[in-house]
Every structure is written in structure tokens, then in C-alpha cells.
C-alpha atoms as a PDB file:
ATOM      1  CA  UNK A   1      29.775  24.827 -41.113  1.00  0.00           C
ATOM      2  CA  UNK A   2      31.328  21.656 -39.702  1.00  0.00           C
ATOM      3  CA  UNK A   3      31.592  22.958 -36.014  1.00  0.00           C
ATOM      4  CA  UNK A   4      27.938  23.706 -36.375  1.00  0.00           C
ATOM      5  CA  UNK A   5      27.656  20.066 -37.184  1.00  0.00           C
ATOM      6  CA  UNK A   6      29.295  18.526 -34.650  1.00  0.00           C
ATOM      7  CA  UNK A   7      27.754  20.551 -32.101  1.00  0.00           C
ATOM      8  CA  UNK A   8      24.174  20.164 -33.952  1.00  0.00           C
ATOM      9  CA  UNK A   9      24.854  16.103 -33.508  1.00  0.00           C
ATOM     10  CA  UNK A  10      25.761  16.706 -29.350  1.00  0.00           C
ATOM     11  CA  UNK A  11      22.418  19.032 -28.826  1.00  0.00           C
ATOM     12  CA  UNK A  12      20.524  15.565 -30.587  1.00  0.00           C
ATOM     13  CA  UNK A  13      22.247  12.573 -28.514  1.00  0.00           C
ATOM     14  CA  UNK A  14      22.206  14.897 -25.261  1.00  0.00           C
ATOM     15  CA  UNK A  15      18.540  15.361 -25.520  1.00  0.00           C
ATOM     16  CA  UNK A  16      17.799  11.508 -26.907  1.00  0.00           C
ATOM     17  CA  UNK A  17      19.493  10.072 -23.503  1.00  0.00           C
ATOM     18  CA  UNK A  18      17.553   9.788 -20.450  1.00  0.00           C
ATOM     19  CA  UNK A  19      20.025   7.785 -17.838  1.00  0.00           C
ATOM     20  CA  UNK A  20      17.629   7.554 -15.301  1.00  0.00           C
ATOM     21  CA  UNK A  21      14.746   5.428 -16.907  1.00  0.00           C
ATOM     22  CA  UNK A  22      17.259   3.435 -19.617  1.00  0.00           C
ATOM     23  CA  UNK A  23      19.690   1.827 -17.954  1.00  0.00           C
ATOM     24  CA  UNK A  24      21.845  -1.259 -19.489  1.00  0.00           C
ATOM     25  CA  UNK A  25      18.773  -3.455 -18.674  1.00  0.00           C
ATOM     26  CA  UNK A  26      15.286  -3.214 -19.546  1.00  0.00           C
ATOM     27  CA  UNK A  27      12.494  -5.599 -20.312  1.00  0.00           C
ATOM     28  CA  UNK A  28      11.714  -7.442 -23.103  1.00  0.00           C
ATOM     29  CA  UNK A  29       8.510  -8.477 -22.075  1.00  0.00           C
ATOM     30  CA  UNK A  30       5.242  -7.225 -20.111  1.00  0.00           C
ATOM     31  CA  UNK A  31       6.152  -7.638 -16.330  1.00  0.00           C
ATOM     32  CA  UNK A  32       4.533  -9.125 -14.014  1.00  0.00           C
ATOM     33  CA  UNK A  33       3.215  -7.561 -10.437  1.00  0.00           C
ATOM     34  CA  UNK A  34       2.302  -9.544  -7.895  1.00  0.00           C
ATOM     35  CA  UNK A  35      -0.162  -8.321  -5.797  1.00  0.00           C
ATOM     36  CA  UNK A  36      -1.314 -10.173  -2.905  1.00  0.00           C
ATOM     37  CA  UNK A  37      -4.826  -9.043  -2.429  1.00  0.00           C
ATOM     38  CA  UNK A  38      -8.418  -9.405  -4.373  1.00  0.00           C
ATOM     39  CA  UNK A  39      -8.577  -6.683  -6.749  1.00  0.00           C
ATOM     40  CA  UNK A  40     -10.024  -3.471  -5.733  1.00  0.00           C
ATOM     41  CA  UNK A  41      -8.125  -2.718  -2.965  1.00  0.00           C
ATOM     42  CA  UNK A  42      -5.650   0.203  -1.859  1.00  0.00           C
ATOM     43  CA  UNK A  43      -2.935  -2.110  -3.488  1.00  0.00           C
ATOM     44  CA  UNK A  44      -4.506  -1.831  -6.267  1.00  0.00           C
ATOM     45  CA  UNK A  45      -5.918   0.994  -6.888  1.00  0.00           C
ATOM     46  CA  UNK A  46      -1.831   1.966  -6.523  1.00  0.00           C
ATOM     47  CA  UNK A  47      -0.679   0.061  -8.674  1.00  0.00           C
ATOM     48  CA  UNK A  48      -2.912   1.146 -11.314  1.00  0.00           C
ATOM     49  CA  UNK A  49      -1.571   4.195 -11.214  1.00  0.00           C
ATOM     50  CA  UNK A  50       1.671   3.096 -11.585  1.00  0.00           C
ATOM     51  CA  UNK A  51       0.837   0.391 -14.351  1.00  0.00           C
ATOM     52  CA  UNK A  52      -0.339   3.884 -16.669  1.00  0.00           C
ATOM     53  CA  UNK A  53       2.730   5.989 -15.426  1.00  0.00           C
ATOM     54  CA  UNK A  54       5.650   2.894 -16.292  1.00  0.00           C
ATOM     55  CA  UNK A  55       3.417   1.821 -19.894  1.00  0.00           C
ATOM     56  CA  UNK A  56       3.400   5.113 -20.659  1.00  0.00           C
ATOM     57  CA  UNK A  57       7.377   5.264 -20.759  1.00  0.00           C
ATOM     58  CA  UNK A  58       6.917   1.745 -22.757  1.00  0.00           C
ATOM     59  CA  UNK A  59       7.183  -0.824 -19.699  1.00  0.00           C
ATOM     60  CA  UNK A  60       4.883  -3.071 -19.880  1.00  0.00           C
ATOM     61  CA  UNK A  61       3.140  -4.285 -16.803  1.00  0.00           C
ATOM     62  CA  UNK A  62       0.060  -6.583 -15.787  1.00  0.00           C
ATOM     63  CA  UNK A  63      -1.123  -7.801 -12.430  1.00  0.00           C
ATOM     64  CA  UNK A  64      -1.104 -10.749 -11.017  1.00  0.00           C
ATOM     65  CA  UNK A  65      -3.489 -11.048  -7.998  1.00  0.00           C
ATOM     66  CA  UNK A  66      -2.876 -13.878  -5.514  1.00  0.00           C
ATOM     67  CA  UNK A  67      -5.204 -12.972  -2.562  1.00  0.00           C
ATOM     68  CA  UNK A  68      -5.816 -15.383   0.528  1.00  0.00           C
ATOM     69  CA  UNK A  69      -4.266 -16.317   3.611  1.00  0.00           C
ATOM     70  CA  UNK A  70      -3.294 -12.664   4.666  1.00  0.00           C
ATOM     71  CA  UNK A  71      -2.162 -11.800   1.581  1.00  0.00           C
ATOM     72  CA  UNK A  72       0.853 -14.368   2.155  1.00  0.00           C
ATOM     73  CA  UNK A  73      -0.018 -16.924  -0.816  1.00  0.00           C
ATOM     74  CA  UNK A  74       0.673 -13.921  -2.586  1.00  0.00           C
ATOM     75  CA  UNK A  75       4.129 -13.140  -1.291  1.00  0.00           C
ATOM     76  CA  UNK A  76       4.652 -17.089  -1.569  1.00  0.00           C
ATOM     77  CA  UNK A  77       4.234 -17.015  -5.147  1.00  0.00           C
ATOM     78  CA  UNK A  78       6.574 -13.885  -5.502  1.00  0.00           C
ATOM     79  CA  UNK A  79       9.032 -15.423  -3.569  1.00  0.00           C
ATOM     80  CA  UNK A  80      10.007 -18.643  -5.868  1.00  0.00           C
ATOM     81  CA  UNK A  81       9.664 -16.412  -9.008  1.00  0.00           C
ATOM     82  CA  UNK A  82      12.505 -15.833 -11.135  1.00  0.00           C
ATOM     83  CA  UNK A  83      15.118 -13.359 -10.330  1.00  0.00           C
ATOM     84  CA  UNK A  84      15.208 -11.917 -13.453  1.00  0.00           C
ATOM     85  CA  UNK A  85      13.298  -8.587 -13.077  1.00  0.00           C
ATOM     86  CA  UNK A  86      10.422  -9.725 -15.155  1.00  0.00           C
ATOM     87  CA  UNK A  87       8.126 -10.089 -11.414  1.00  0.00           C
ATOM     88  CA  UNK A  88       8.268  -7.720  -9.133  1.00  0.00           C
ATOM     89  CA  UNK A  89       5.811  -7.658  -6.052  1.00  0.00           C
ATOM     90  CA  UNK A  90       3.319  -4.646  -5.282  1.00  0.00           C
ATOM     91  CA  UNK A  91       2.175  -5.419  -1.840  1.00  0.00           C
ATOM     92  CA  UNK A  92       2.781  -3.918   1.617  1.00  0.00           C
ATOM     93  CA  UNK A  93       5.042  -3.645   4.065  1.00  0.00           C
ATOM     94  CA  UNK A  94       3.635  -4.711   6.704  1.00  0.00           C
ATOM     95  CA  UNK A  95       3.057  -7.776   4.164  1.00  0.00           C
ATOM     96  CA  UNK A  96       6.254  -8.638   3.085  1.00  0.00           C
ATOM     97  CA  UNK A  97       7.159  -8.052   6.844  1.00  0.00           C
ATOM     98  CA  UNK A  98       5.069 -10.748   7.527  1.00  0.00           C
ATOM     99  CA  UNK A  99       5.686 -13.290   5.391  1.00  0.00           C
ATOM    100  CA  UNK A 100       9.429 -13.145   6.053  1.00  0.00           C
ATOM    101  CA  UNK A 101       8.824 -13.792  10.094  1.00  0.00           C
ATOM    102  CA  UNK A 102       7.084 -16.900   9.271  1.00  0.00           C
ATOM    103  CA  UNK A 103       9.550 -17.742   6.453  1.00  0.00           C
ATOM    104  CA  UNK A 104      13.243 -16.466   7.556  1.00  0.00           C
ATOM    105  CA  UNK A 105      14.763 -18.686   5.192  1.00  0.00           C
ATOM    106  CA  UNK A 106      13.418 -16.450   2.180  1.00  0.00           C
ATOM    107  CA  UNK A 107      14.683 -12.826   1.302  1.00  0.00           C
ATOM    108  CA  UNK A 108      13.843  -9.975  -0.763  1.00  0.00           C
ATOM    109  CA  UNK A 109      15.548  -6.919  -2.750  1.00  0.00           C
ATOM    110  CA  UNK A 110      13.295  -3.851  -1.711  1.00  0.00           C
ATOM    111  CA  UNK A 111      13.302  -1.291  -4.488  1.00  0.00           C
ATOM    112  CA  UNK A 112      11.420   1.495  -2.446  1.00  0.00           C
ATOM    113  CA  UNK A 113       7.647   2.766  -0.775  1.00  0.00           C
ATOM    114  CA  UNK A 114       5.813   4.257  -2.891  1.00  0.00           C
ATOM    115  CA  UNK A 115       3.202   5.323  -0.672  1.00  0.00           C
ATOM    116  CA  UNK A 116       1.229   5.735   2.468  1.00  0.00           C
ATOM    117  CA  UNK A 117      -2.970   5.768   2.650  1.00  0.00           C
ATOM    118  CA  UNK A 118      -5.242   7.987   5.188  1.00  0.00           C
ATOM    119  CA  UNK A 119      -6.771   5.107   6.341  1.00  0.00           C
ATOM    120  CA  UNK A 120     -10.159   5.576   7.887  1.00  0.00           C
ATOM    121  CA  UNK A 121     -12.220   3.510  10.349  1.00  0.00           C
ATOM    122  CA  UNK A 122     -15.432   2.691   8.808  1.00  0.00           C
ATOM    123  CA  UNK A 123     -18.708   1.280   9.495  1.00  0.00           C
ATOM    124  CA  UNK A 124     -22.060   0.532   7.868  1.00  0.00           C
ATOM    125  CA  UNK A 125     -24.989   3.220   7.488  1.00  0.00           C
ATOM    126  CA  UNK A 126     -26.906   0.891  10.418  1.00  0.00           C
ATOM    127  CA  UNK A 127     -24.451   0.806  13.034  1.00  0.00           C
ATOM    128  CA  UNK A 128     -25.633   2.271  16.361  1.00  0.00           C
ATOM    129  CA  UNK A 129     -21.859   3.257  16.327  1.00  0.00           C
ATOM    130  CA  UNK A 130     -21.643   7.242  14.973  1.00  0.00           C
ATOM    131  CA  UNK A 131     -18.515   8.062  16.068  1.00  0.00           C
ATOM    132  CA  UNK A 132     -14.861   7.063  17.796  1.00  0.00           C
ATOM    133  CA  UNK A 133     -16.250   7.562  21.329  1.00  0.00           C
ATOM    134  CA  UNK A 134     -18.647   5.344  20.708  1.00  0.00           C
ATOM    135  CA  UNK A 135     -16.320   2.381  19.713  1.00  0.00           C
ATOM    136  CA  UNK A 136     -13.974   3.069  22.759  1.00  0.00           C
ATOM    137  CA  UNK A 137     -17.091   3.056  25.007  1.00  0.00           C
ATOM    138  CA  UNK A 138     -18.300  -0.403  23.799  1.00  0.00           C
ATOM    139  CA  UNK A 139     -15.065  -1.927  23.634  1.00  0.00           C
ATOM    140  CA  UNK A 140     -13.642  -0.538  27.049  1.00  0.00           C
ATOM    141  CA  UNK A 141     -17.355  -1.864  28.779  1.00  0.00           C
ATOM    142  CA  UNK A 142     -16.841  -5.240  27.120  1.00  0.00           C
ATOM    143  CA  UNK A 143     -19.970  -4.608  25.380  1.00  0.00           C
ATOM    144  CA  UNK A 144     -19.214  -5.084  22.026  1.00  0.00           C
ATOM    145  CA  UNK A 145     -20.323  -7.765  19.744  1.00  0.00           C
ATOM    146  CA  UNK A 146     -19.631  -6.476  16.913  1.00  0.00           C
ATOM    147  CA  UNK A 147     -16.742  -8.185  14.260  1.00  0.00           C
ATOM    148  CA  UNK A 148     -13.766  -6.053  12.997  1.00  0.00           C
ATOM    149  CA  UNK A 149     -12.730  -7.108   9.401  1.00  0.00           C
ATOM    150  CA  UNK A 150      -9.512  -6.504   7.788  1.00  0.00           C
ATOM    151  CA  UNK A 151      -8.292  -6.729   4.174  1.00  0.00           C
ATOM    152  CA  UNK A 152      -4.101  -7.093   5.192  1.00  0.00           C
ATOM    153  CA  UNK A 153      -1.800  -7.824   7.922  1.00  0.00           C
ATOM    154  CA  UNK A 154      -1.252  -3.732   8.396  1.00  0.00           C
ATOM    155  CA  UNK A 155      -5.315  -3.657   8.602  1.00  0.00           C
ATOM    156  CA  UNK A 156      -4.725  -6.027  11.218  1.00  0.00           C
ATOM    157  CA  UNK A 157      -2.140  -4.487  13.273  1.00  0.00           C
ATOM    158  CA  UNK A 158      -4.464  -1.186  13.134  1.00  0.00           C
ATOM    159  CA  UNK A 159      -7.089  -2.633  14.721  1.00  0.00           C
ATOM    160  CA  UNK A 160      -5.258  -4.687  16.931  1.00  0.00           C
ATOM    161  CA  UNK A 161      -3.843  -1.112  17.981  1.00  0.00           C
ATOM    162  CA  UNK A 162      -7.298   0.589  18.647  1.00  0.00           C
ATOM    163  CA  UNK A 163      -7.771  -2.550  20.760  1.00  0.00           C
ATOM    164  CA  UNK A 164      -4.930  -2.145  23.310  1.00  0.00           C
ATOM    165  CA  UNK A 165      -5.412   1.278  23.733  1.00  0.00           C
ATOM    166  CA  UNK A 166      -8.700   0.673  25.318  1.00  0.00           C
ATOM    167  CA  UNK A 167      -7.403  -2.694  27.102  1.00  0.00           C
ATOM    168  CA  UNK A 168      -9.454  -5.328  25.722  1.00  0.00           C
ATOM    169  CA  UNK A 169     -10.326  -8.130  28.140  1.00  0.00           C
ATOM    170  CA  UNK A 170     -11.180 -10.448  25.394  1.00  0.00           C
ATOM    171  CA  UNK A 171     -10.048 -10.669  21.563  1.00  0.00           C
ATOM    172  CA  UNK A 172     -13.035  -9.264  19.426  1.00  0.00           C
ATOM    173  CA  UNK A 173     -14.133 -11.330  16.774  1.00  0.00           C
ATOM    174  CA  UNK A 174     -11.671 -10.674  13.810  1.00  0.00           C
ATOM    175  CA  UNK A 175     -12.797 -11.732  10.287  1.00  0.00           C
ATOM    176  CA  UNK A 176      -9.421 -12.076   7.294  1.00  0.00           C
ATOM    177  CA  UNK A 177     -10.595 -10.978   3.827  1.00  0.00           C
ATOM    178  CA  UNK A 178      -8.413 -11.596   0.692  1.00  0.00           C
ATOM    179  CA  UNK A 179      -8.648  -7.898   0.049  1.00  0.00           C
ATOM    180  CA  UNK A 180     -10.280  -4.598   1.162  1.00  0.00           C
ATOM    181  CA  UNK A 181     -12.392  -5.060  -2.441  1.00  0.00           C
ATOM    182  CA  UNK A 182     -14.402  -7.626  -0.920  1.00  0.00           C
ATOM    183  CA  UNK A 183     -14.404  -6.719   2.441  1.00  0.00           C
ATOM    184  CA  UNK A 184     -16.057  -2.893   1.617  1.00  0.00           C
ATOM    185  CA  UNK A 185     -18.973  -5.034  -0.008  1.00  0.00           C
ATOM    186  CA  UNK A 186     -19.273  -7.001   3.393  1.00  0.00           C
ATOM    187  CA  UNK A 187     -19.566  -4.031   5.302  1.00  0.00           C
ATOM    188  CA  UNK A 188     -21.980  -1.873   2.634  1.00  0.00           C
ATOM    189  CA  UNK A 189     -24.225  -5.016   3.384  1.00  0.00           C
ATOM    190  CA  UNK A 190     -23.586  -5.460   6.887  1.00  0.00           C
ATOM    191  CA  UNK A 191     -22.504  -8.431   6.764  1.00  0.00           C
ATOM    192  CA  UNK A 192     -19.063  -7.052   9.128  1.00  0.00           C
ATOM    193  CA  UNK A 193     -19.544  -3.965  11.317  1.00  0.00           C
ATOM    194  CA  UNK A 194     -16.186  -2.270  11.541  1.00  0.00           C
ATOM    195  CA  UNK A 195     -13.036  -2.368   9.683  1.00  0.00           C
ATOM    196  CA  UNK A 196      -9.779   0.265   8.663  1.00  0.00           C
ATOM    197  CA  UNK A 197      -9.898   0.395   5.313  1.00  0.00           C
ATOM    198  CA  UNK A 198      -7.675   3.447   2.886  1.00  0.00           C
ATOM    199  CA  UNK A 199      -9.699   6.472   2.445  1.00  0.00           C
ATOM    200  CA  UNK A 200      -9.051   5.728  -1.413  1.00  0.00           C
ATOM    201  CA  UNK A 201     -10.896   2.835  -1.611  1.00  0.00           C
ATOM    202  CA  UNK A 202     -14.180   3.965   0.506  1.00  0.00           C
ATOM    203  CA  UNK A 203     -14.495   7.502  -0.378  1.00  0.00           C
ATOM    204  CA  UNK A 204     -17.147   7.290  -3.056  1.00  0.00           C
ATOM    205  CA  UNK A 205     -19.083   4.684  -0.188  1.00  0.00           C
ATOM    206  CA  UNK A 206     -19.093   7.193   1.920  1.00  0.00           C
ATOM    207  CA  UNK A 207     -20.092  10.092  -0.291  1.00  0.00           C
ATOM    208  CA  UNK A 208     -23.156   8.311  -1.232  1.00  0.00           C
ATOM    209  CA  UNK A 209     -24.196   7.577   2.366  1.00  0.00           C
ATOM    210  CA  UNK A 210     -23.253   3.381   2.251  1.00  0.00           C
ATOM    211  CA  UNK A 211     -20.430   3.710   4.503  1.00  0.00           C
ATOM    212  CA  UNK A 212     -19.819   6.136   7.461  1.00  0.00           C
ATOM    213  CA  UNK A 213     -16.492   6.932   9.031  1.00  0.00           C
ATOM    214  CA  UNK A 214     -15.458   6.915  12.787  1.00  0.00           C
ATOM    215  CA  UNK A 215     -11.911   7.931  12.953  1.00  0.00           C
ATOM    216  CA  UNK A 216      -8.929   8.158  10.757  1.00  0.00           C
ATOM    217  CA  UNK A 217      -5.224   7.583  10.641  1.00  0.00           C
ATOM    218  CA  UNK A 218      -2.837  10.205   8.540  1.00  0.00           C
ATOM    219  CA  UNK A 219       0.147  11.798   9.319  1.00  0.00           C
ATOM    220  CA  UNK A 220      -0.500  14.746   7.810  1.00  0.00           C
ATOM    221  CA  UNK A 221      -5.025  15.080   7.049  1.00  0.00           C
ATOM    222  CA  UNK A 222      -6.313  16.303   4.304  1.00  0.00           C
ATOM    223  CA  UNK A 223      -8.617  19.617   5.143  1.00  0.00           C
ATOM    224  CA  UNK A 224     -11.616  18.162   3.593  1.00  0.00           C
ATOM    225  CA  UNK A 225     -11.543  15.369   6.179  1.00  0.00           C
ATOM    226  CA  UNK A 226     -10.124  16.809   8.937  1.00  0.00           C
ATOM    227  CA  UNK A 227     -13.686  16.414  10.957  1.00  0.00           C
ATOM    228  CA  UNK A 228     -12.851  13.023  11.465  1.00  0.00           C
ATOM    229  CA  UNK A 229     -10.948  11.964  14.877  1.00  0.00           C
ATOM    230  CA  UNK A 230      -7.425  11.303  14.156  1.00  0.00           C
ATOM    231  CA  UNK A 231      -6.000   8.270  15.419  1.00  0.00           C
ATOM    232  CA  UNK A 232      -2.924   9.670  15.410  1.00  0.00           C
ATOM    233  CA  UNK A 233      -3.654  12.517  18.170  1.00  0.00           C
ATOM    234  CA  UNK A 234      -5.726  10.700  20.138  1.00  0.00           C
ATOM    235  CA  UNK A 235      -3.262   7.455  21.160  1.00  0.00           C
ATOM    236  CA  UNK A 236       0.306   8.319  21.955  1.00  0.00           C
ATOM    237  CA  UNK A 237       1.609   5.220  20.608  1.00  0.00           C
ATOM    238  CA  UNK A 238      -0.035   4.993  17.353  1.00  0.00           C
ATOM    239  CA  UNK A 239       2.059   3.642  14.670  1.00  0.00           C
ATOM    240  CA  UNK A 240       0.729   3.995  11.078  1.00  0.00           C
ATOM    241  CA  UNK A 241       1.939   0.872   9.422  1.00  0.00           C
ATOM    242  CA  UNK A 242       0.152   0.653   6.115  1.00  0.00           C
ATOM    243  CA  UNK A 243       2.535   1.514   2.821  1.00  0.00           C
ATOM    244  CA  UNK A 244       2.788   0.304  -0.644  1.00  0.00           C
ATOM    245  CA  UNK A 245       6.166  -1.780  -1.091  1.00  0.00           C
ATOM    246  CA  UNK A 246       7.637  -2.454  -4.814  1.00  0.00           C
ATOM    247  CA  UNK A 247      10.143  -5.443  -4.457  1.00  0.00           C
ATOM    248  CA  UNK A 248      12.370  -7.719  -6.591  1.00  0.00           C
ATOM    249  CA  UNK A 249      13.315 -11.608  -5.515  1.00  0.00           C
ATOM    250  CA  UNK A 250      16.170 -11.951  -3.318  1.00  0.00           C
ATOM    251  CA  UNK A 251      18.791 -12.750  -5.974  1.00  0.00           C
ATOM    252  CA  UNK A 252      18.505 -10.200  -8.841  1.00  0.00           C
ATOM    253  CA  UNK A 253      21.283  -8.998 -10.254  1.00  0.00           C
ATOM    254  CA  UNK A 254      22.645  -5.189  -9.815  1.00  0.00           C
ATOM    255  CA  UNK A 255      21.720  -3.717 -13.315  1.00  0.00           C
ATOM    256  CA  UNK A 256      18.122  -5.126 -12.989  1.00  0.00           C
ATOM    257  CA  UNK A 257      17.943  -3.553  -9.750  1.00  0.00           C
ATOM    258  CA  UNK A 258      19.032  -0.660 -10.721  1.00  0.00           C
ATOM    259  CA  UNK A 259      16.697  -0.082 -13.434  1.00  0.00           C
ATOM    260  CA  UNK A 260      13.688  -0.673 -11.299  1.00  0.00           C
ATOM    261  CA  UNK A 261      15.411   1.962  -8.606  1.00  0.00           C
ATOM    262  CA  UNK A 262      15.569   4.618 -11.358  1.00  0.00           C
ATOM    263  CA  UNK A 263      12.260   3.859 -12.762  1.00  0.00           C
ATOM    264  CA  UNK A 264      10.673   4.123  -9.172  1.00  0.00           C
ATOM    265  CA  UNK A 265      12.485   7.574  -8.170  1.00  0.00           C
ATOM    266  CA  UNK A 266      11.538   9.000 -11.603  1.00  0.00           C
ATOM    267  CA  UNK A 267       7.983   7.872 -11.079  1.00  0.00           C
ATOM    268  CA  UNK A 268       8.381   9.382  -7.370  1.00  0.00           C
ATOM    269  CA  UNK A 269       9.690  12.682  -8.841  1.00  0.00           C
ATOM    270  CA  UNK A 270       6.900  13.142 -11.142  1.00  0.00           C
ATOM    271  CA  UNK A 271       5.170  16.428 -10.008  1.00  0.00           C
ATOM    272  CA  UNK A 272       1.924  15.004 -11.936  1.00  0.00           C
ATOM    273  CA  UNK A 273       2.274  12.065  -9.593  1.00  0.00           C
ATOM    274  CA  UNK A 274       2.548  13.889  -6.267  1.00  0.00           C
ATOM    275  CA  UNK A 275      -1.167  15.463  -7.012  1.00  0.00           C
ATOM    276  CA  UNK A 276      -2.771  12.602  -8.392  1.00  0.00           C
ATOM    277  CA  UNK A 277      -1.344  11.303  -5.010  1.00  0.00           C
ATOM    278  CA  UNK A 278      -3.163  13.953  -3.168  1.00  0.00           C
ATOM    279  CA  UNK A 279      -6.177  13.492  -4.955  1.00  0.00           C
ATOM    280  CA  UNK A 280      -6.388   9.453  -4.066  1.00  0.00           C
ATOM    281  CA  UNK A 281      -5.616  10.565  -0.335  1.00  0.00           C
ATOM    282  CA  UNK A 282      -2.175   9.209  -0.239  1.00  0.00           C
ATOM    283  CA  UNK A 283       1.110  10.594   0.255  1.00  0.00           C
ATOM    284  CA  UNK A 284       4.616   9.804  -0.596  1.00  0.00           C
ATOM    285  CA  UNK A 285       7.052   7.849   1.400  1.00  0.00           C
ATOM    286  CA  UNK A 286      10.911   8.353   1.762  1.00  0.00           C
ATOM    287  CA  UNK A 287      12.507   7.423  -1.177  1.00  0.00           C
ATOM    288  CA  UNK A 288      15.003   3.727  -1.466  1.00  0.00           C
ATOM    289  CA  UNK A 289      15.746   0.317  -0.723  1.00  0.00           C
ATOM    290  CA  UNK A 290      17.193   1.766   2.958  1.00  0.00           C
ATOM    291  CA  UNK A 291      14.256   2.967   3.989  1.00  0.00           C
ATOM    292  CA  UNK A 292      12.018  -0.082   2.957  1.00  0.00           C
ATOM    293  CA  UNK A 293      14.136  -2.703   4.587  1.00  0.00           C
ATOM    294  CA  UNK A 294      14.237  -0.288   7.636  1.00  0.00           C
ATOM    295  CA  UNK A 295       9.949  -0.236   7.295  1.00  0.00           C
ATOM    296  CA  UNK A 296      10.155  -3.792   7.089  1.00  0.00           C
ATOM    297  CA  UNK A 297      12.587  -4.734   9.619  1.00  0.00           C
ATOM    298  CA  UNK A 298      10.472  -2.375  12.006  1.00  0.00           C
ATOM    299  CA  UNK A 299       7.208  -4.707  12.173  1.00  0.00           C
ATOM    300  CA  UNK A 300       8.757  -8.019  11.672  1.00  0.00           C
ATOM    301  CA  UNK A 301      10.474  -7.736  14.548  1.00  0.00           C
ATOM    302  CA  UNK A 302       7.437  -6.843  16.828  1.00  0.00           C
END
């Protein structure tokens, strides 16, 4: 009767302790995100997903959106936080890549990706422009005088790619947004006529007819919109840089750190995830703070 005790009491702690999620440190408060975009973006659209997942496991998180400038007021703000785990930033990379070329004095402690978007080149329902043949024909004649809005730096740097593939003579008019939430209104009204915007964010504008797309970038398509030019095929040197970055300030400590590595992995490991991933036209990036700081490293030093 005693051995079946004892052995009663190791079946109950074994299955009570999860190492992964509770480490020596948690929080004792709601987090903070930083985001450095409007809301309604693919930013945040991610981390809303992630906001349910983590609360859901009893972390508490709330966002904290500091749009304008490129999305670098954001990572300004994030930067001169506390490095005590309670503010982490969900931006980009090619965000946080940014903002550390024009301020090398600052660091930060990546966690990991999360993920990458299709992103899709879209126009307004009143464009003469139907297709990716036709953008490459205006903008290789020098005939274009149409503006190209983007939402992020990585926005940017797609566009800036379609660009010198067809060997601009002049720079296009470009037009920042704090976001890709306010820039999709823009273009719905016509107000901008071309941008690269995730296929997350404009799918239901372009199921109802507001917004039509030209081309689109993905690594791997999904077979729903695999009609579309892909970016990808069609320039040899494309380089999809848009991913979702979680990151802690430069000086955190180890066990904090650690706890928001486990948390992230678990969340990446989540089969539920991976679909709802599939579903929002996203898909998961490798895994760690090795592989962000390589991501990182990769565009700030273009």
C-alpha cells in the first residue's frame, strides 16, 4: 500500500511539471509588446495570434503600437525599455535590422522568427495595371507615374527589388505609411496605386473585388493562389525579407531569456499553430536566437 503511494505521488508531480513553459522566471505582470506599426497590419494580425496562444497558458500580454518613421520610433521606444522581460518587441526583421544600422550603439537579445507572410503585390480595382507584365512594361518604358506605398522597411526593400530588376532610370515616387492598416485603406480608395502588402492582411480586399493582385512573393505558394506570378521564379535574385521577429532589450538576464525561448519554441511546436499558420498564409521560420541574428545581420549589412 505504501509503494503504491509513493509511486501514486511521482505519476502527480511528473504530470504537474511542464519545464518548457515554467522556467525559474515568469511574469508577474501583463507584458508589454511593442509593435512598431499602426494596428492592422501583418505585425499585428501575428501577434494576435500569439497574444491568445501565450494568455491562454496564463501570460499576460498587451500591445503597444508605436508606428511612424519606418516603424523605427517603435524600435526606439523598445530599445530604452527595461531589461527585465516585462517588454519584448514584435516587429520585423528587416525592422530591427534597420534601426540598428542607423543606431550601432544599441543592441538586442533575439528570441526567435516566428514567421514569414506570402506577400502579394497589390493594386486598386481602377488601375489600368491587371497584371505583373504590365508593371514591368511601365516601369522599364519610364512610363510610370504611378506611387508605390509601403507599410515597413522589408515593404520597402521589396519594392525597391521589383525596381532594379527592371533598371529604373529614375526613383518612383515612394510614399512611408505607419503601417500596412492604413496604407490598404489608401489604396482601396486610390489614393496610392501599388504597394506589397502580406496576403493576410488583403485577402478579404481582394475577395470582395476592392483590391486586385499582380504578383506575389512565397517560398513555398499556397495552391489556391498559385495563379498569381511569383516573384520568386521570375527574378533570380529575389530575396524575401519580410518575417516576424520577437526580441528582448540588449541586457536581459539568462533565466528571462530563457523563458521567453521556451515559450516561443512551445508556441512554434504547437501543431494547432502550424494550421492556423496556413490558414493566415504564413509559414514558419527556423527556430532560435541563431537564426534571427543571422536574418538580421543579413540586411543590415546591405
Amino acid at each position: 500500500m505504501f509503494v503504491k503511494k509513493i509511486l501514486t505521488m511521482v505519476v502527480l508531480l511528473c504530470a504537474s511539471y511542464t519545464p518548457t513553459l515554467y522556467a525559474q522566471w515568469r511574469p508577474t505582470e501583463t507584458v508589454k509588446a511593442v509593435i512598431p506599426f499602426a494596428p492592422g497590419g501583418g505585425a499585428d494580425i501575428a501577434f494576435k495570434h500569439f497574444q491568445k496562444w501565450a494568455e491562454e497558458r496564463n501570460v499576460k500580454i498587451v500591445p503597444i503600437y508605436k508606428g511612424g518613421a519606418e516603424g523605427l520610433i517603435g524600435m526606439d521606444y523598445f530599445a530604452k525599455s527595461p531589461p527585465d522581460g516585462m517588454t519584448i518587441s514584435f516587429g520585423t526583421i528587416a525592422t530591427s535590422a534597420v534601426y540598428l544600422k542607423n543606431n550601432p550603439n544599441y543592441n538586442f537579445n533575439y528570441v526567435s522568427m516566428i514567421r514569414g507572410s506570402v506577400m502579394s503585390v497589390v493594386t486598386h480595382q481602377n488601375s489600368n495595371i491587371n497584371n505583373i507584365n504590365d508593371l514591368e512594361k511601365q516601369l522599364q518604358n519610364n512610363e510610370s507615374k504611378k506611387s508605390f506605398a509601403y507599410g515597413s522597411p522589408a515593404q520597402k526593400l521589396l519594392l525597391e527589388q521589383i525596381f532594379k530588376n527592371n533598371k529604373l532610370k529614375s526613383e518612383p515616387l515612394m510614399v512611408a505609411y505607419k503601417g500596412a492598416g492604413p496604407m490598404v485603406q489608401d489604396l482601396i480608395g486610390g489614393h496610392v496605386d501599388v504597394s506589397i502588402v502580406p496576403m493576410s492582411v488583403v485577402k478579404p480586399h481582394i475577395d470582395s473585388e476592392k483590391l486586385k493582385v499582380i504578383a506575389i512573393s512565397s517560398r513555398n505558394p499556397w495552391s489556391e493562389i498559385n495563379k498569381y506570378a511569383v516573384l520568386n521564379k521570375r527574378y533570380s535574385s529575389w530575396q524575401n525579407f519580410d518575417g516576424f521577429l520577437v526580441s528582448l532589450p540588449a541586457s536581459v538576464n539568462q533565466d528571462t531569456l530563457s523563458f521567453w525561448i521556451n515559450l516561443i519554441q512551445s508556441y512554434l511546436s504547437d501543431p494547432n499553430v502550424t494550421q492556423d499558420f496556413q490558414k493566415e498564409y504564413t509559414e514558419t521560420l527556423p527556430f532560435g536566437p541563431k537564426s534571427a541574428h543571422e536574418a538580421v545581420e543579413q540586411i543590415r549589412k546591405m
